[in-house]
Structure formats: C-alpha cells, structure tokens
C-alpha atoms as a PDB file:
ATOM      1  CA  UNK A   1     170.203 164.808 105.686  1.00  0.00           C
ATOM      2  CA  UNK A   2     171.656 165.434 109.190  1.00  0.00           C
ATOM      3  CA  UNK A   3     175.284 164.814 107.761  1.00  0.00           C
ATOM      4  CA  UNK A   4     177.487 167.712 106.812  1.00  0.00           C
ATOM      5  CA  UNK A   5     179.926 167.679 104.315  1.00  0.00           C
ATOM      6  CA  UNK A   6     183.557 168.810 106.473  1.00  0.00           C
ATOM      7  CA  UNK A   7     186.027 170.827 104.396  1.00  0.00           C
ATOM      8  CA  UNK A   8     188.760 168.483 104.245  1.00  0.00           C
ATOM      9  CA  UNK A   9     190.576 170.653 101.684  1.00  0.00           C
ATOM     10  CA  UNK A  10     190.632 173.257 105.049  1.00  0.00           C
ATOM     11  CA  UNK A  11     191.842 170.749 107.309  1.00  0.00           C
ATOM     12  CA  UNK A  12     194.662 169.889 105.243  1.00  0.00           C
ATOM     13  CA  UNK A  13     195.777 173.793 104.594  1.00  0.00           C
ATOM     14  CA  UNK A  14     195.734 173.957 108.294  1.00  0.00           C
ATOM     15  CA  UNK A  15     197.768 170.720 109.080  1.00  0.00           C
ATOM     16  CA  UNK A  16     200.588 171.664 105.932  1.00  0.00           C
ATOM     17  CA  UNK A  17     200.691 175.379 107.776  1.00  0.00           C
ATOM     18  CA  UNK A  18     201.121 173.390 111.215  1.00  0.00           C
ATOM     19  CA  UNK A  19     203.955 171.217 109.849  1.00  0.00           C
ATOM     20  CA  UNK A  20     205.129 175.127 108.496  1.00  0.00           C
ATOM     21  CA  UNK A  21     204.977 176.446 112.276  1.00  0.00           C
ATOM     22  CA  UNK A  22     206.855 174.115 114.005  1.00  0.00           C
ATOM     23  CA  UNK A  23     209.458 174.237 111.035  1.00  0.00           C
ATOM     24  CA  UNK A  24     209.799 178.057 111.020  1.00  0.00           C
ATOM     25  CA  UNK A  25     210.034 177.723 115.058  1.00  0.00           C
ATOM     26  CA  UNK A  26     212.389 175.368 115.304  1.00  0.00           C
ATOM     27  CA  UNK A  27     214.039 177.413 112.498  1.00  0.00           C
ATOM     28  CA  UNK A  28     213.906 180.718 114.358  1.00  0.00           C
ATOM     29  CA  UNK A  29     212.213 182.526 111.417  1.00  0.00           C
ATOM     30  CA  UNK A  30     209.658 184.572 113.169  1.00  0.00           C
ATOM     31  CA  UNK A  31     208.314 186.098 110.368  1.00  0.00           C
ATOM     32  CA  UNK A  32     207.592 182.851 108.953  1.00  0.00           C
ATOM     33  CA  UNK A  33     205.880 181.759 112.409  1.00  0.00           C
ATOM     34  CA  UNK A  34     203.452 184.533 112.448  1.00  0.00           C
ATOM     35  CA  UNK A  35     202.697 184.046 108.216  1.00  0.00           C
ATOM     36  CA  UNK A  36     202.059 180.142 109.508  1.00  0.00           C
ATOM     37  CA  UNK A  37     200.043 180.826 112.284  1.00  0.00           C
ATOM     38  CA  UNK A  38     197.685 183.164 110.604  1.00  0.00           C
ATOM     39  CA  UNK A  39     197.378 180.865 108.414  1.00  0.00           C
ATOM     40  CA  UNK A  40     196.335 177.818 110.193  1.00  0.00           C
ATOM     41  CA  UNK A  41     194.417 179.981 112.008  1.00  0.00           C
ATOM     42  CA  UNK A  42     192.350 181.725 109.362  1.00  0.00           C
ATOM     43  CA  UNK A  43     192.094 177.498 108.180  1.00  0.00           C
ATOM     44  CA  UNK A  44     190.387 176.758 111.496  1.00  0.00           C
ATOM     45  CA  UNK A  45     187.954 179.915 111.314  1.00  0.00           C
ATOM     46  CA  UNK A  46     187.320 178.959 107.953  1.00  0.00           C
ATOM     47  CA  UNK A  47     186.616 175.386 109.064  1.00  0.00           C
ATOM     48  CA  UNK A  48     184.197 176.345 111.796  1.00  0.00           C
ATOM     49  CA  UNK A  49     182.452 178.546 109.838  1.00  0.00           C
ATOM     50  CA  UNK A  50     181.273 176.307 107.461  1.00  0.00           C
ATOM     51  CA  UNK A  51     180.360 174.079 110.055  1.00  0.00           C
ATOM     52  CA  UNK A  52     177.922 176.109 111.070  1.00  0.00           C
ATOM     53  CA  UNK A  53     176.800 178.404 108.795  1.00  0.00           C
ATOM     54  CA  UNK A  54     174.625 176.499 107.185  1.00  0.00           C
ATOM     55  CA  UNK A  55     171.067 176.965 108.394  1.00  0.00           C
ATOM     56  CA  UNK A  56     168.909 173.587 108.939  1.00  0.00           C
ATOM     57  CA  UNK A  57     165.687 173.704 107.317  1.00  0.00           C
ATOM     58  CA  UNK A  58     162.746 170.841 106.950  1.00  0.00           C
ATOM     59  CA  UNK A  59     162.567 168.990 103.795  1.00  0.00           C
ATOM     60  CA  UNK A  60     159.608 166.483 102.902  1.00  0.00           C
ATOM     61  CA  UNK A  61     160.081 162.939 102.994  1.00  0.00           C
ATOM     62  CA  UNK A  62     159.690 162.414  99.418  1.00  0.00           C
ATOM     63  CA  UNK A  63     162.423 165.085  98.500  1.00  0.00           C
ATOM     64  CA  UNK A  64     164.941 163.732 101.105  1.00  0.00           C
ATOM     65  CA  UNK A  65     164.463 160.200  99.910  1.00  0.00           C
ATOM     66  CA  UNK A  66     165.178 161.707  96.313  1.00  0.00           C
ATOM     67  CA  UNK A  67     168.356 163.556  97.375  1.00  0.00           C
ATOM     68  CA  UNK A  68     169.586 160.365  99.196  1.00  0.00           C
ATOM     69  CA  UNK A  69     169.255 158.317  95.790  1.00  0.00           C
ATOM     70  CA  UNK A  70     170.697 160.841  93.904  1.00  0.00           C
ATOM     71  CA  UNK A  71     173.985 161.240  96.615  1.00  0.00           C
ATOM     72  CA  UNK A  72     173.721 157.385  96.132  1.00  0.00           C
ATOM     73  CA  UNK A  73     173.748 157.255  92.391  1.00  0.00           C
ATOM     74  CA  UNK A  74     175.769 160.158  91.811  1.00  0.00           C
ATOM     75  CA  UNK A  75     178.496 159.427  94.328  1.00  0.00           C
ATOM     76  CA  UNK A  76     178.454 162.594  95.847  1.00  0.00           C
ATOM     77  CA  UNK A  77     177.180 164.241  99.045  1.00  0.00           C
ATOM     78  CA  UNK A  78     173.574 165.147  99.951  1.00  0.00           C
ATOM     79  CA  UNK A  79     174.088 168.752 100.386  1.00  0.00           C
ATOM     80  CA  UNK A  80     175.765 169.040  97.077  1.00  0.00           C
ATOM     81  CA  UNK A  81     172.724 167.550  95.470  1.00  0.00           C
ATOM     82  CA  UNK A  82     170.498 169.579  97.059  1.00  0.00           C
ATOM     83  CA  UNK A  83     172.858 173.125  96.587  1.00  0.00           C
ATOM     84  CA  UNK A  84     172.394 171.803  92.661  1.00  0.00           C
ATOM     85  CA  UNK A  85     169.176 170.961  92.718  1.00  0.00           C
ATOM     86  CA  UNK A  86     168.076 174.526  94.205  1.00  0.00           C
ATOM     87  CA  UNK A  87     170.654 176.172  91.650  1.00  0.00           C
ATOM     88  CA  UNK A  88     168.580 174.886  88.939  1.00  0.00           C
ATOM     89  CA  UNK A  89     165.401 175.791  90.905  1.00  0.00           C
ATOM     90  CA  UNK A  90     166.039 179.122  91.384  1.00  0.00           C
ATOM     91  CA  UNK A  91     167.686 179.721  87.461  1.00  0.00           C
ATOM     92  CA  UNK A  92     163.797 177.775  86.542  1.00  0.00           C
ATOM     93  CA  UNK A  93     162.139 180.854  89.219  1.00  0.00           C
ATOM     94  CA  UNK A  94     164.703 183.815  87.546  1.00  0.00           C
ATOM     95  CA  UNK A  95     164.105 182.736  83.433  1.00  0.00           C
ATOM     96  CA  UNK A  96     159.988 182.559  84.010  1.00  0.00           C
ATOM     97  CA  UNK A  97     159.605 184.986  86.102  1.00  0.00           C
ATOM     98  CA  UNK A  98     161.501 187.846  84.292  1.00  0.00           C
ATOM     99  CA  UNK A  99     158.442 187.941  81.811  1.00  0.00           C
ATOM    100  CA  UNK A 100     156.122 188.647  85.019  1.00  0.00           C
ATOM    101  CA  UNK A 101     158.774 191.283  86.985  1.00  0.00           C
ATOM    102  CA  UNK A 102     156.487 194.330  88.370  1.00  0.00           C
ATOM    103  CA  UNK A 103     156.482 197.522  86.070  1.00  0.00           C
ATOM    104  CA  UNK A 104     156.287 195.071  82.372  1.00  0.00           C
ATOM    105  CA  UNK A 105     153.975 195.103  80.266  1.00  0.00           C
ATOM    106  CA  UNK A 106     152.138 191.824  79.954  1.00  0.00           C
END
C-alpha cells in the first residue's frame, strides 16, 4: 500500500488555468492573468498537499492482502478501500458505543 492515489482532477484544473495564463498574457488582460495564476497556483498547493498529508501507518499482512483484493476486484484504488473500509469501522465504533457513552445509565 505504498502507492498514492494523485489528484488528477487537480492536475487538470491547473493545466486548463495554464492554457488560461498564457491566453490572458498574450491577450494583455491582466486581471485575467492574476485570476489564472491564483488559480493554478492554489491547484498546485492543493496537489502537494494531498500528496503529503496523508500520514503512513502499519497495517497487518492479512488486512493489506485484503485491501489489495478488494482494489483488485473492485477496480478501484487501495486507499479508497481502506478510507471505506474505516468509514464503516468507525460508523460500527459510533452506533455500539453510544449505548456505553460515560454519564448513561446502563
């Protein structure tokens, strides 16, 4: 699970407001230049952030080699199978332990 999933959908914001720079330069619309280059450049931030954001944690053997058959039957990345899998982990955690929350009656 060393892969990371890279925001494509960021990279392509940032090349369309790229192609939108050099057009608004070549243009001489300098208001347009600066709305461009914010915005490919809050598109790179974005992009770097979620590179790296994400903190790297151990996971068991057994539980990798589940996520990687599931990314394989599913057809979709390992780190969305494992943000779903946790989703439904922690909703599990939240439903059974409201009947146990400090200060109830039991």
């Amino acid at each position: 699970m060393n892969a990371q999933r890279v925001p494509w959908e960021m990279i392509a914001v940032a090349i369309a407001g790229s192609v939108g720079l050099v057009d608004a330069a070549v243009g001489h619309a300098a208001d347009l230049v600066v709305v461009f280059a914010v915005v490919v450049l809050l598109a790179l931030v974005a992009t770097a952030r979620s590179l790296v954001s994400r903190r790297r944690i151990p996971v068991r053997a057994d539980v990798l080699a589940w996520l990687e058959e599931t990314s394989l039957a599913e057809g979709e990345p390992v780190n969305d199978v494992a943000d779903r899998a946790l989703a439904a982990a922690r909703a599990g955690i939240a439903n059974t332990s409201a009947d146990t929350s400090p200060g109830r009656a039991r």
